[in-house]
PDB file of N, CA and C in Angstrom:
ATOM      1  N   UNK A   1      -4.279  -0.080  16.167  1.00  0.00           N
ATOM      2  CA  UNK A   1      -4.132  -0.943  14.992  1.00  0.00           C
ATOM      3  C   UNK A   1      -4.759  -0.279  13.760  1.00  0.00           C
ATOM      4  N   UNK A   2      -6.072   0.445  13.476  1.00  0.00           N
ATOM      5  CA  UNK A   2      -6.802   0.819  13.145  1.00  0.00           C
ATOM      6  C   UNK A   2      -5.482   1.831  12.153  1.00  0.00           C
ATOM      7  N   UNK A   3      -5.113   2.901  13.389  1.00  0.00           N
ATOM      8  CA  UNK A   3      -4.038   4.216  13.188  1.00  0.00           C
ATOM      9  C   UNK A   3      -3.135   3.668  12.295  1.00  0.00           C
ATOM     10  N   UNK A   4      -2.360   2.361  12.212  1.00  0.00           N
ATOM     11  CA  UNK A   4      -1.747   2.027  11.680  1.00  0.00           C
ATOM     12  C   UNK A   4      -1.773   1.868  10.494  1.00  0.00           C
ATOM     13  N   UNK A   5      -2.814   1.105  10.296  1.00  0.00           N
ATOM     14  CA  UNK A   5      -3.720   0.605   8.657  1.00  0.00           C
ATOM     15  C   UNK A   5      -3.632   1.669   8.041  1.00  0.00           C
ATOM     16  N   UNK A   6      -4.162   3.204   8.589  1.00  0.00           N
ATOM     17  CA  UNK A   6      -4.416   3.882   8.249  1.00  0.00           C
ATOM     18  C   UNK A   6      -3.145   5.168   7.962  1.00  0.00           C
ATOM     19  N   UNK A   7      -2.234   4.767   8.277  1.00  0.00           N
ATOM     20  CA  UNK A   7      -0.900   5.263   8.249  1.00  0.00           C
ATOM     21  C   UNK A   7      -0.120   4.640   6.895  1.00  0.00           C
ATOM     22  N   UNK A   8      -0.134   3.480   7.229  1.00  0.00           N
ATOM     23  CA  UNK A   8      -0.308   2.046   6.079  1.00  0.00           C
ATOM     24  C   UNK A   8      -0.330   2.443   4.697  1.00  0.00           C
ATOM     25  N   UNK A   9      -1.971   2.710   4.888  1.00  0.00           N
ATOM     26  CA  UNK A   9      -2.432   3.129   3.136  1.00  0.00           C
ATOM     27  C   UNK A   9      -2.323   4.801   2.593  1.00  0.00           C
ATOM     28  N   UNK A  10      -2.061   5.439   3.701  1.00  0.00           N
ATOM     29  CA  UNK A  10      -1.310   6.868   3.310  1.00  0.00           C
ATOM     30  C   UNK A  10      -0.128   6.776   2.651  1.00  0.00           C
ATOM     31  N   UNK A  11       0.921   6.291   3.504  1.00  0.00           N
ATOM     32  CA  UNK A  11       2.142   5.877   3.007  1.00  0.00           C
ATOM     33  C   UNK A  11       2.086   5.043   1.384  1.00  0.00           C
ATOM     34  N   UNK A  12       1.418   4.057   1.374  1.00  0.00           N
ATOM     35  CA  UNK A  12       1.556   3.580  -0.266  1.00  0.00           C
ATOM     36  C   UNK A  12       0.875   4.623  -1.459  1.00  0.00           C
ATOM     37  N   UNK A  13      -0.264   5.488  -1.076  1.00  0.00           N
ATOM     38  CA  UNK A  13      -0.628   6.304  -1.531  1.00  0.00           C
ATOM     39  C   UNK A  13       0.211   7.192  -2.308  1.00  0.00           C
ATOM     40  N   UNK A  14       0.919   7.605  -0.658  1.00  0.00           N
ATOM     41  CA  UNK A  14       2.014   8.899  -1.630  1.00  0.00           C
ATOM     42  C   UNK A  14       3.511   8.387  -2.443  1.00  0.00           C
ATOM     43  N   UNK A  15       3.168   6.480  -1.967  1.00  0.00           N
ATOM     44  CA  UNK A  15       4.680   6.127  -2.677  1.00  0.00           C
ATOM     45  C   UNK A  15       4.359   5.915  -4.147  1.00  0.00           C
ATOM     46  N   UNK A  16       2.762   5.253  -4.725  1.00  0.00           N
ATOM     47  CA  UNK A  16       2.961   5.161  -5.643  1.00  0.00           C
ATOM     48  C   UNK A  16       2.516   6.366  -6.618  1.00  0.00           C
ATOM     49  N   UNK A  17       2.011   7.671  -5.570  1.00  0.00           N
ATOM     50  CA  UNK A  17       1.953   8.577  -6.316  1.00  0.00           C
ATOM     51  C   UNK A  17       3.210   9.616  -7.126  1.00  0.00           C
ATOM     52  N   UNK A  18       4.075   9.585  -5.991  1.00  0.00           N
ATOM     53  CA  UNK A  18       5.228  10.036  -6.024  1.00  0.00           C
ATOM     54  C   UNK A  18       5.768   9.393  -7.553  1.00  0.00           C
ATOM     55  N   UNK A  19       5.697   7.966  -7.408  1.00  0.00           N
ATOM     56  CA  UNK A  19       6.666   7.271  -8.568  1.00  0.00           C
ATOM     57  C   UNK A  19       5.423   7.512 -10.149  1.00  0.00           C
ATOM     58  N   UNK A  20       4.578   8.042  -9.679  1.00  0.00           N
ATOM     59  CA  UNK A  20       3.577   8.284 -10.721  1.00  0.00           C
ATOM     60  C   UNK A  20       3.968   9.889 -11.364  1.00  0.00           C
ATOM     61  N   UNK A  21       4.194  10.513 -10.564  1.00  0.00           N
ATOM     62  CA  UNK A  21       4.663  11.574 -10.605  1.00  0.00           C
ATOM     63  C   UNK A  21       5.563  12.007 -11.246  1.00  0.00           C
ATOM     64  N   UNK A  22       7.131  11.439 -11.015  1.00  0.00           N
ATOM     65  CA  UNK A  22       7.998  11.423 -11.357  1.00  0.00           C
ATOM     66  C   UNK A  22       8.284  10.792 -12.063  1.00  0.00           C
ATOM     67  N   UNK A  23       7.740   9.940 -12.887  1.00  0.00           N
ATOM     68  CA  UNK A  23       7.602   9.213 -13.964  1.00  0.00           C
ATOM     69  C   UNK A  23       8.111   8.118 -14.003  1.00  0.00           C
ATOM     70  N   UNK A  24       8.927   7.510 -13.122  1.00  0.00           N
ATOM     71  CA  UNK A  24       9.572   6.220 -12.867  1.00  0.00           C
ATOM     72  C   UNK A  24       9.371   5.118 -11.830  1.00  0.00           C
ATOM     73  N   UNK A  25       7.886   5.318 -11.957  1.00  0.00           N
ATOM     74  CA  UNK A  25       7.550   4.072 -11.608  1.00  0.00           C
ATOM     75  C   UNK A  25       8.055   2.629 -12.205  1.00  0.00           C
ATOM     76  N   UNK A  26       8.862   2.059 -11.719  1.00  0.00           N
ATOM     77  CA  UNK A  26       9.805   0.854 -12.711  1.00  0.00           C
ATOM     78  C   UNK A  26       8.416  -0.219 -11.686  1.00  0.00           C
ATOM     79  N   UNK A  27       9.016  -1.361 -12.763  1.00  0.00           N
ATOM     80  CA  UNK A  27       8.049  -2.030 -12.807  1.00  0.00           C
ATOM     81  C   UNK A  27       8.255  -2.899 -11.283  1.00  0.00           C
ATOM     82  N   UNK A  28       9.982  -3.182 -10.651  1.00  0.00           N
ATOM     83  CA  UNK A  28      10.351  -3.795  -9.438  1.00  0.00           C
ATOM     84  C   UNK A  28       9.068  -2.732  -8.067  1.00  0.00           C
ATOM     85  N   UNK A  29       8.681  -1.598  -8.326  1.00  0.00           N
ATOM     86  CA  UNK A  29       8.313  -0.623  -7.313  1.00  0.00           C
ATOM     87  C   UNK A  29       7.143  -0.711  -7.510  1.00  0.00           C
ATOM     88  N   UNK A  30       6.118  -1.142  -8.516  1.00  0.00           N
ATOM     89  CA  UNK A  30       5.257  -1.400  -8.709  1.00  0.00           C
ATOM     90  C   UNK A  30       4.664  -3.114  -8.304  1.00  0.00           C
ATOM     91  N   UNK A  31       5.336  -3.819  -8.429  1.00  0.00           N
ATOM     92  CA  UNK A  31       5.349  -4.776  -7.953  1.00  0.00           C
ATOM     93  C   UNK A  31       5.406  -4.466  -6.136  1.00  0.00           C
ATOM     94  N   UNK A  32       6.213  -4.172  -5.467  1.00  0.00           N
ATOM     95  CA  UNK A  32       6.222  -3.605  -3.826  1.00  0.00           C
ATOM     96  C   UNK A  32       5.150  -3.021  -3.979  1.00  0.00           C
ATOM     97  N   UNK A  33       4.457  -2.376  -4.917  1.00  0.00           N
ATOM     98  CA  UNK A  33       3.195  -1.172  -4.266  1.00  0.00           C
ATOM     99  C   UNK A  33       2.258  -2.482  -4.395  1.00  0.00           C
ATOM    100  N   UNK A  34       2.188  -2.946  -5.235  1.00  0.00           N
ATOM    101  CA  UNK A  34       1.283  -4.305  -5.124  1.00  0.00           C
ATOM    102  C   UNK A  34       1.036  -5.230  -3.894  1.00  0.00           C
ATOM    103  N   UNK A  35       2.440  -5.410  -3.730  1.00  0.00           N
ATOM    104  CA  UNK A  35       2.138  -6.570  -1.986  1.00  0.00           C
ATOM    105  C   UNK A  35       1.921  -5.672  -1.087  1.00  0.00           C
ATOM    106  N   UNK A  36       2.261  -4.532  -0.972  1.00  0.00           N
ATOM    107  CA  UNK A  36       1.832  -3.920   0.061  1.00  0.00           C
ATOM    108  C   UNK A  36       0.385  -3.954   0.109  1.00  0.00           C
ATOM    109  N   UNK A  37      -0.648  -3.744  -1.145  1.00  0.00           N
ATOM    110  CA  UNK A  37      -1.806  -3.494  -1.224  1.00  0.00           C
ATOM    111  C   UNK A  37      -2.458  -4.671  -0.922  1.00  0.00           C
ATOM    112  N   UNK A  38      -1.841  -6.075  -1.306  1.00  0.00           N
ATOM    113  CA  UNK A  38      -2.122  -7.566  -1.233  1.00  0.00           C
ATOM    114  C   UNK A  38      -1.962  -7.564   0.650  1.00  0.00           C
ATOM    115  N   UNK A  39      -1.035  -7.360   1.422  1.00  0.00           N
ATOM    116  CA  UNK A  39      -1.002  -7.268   2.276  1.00  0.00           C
ATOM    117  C   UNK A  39      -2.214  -6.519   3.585  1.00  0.00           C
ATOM    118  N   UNK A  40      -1.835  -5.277   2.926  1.00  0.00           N
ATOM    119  CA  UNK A  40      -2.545  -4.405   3.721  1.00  0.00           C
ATOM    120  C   UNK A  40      -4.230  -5.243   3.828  1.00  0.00           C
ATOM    121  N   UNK A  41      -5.100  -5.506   2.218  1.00  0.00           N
ATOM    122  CA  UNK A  41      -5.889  -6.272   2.053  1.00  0.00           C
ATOM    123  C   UNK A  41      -6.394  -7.102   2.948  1.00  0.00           C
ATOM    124  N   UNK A  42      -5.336  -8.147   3.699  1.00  0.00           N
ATOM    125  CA  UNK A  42      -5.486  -8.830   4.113  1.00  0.00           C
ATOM    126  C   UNK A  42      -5.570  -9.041   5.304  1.00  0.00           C
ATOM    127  N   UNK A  43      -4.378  -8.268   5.634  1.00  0.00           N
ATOM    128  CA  UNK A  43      -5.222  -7.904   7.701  1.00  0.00           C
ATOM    129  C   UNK A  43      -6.174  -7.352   7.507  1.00  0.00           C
ATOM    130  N   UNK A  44      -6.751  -5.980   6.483  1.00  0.00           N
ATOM    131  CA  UNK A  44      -7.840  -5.480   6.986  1.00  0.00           C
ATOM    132  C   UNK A  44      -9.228  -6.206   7.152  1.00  0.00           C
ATOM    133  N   UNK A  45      -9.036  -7.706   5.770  1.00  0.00           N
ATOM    134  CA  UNK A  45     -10.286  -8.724   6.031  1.00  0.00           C
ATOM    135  C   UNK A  45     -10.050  -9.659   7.379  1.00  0.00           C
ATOM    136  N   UNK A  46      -9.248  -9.504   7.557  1.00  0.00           N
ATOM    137  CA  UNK A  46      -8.598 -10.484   8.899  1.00  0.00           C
ATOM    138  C   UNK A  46      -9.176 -10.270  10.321  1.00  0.00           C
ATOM    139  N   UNK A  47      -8.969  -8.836  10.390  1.00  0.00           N
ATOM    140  CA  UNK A  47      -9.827  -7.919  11.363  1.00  0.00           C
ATOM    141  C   UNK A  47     -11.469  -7.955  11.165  1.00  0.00           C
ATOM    142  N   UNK A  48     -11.555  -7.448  10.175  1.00  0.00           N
ATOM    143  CA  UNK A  48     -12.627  -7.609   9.801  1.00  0.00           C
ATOM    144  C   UNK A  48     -13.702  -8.890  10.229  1.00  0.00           C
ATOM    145  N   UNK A  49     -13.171  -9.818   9.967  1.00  0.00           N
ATOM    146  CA  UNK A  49     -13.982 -11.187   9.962  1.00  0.00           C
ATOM    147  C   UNK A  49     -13.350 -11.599  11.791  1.00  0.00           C
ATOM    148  N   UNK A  50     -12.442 -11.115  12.378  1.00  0.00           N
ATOM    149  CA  UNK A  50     -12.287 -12.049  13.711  1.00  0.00           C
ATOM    150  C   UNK A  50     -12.994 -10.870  14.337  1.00  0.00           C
TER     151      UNK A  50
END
């Protein structure tokens, strides 16, 4: 589970770096990099606290 999380926040890493990169980060992909981060967030306190 741990591997995952951690697979998780690699992956958004290089997505919103990529769109940082390439200069088109639109605002719909930025919004997805957001819930992902809202997400991810939230199992990790989830785990965390059970």
């Amino acid at each position: 589970a741990v591997g995952i999380l951690l697979l998780w926040g690699v992956w958004v890493f290089s997505s919103i770096y990529r769109g940082w990169a390439t200069r088109n980060l639109a605002a719909p992909a930025a919004a997805v990099a957001a819930a992902r981060w809202a997400v991810l967030f939230m199992i990790m306190t989830f785990m965390l606290l059970s």
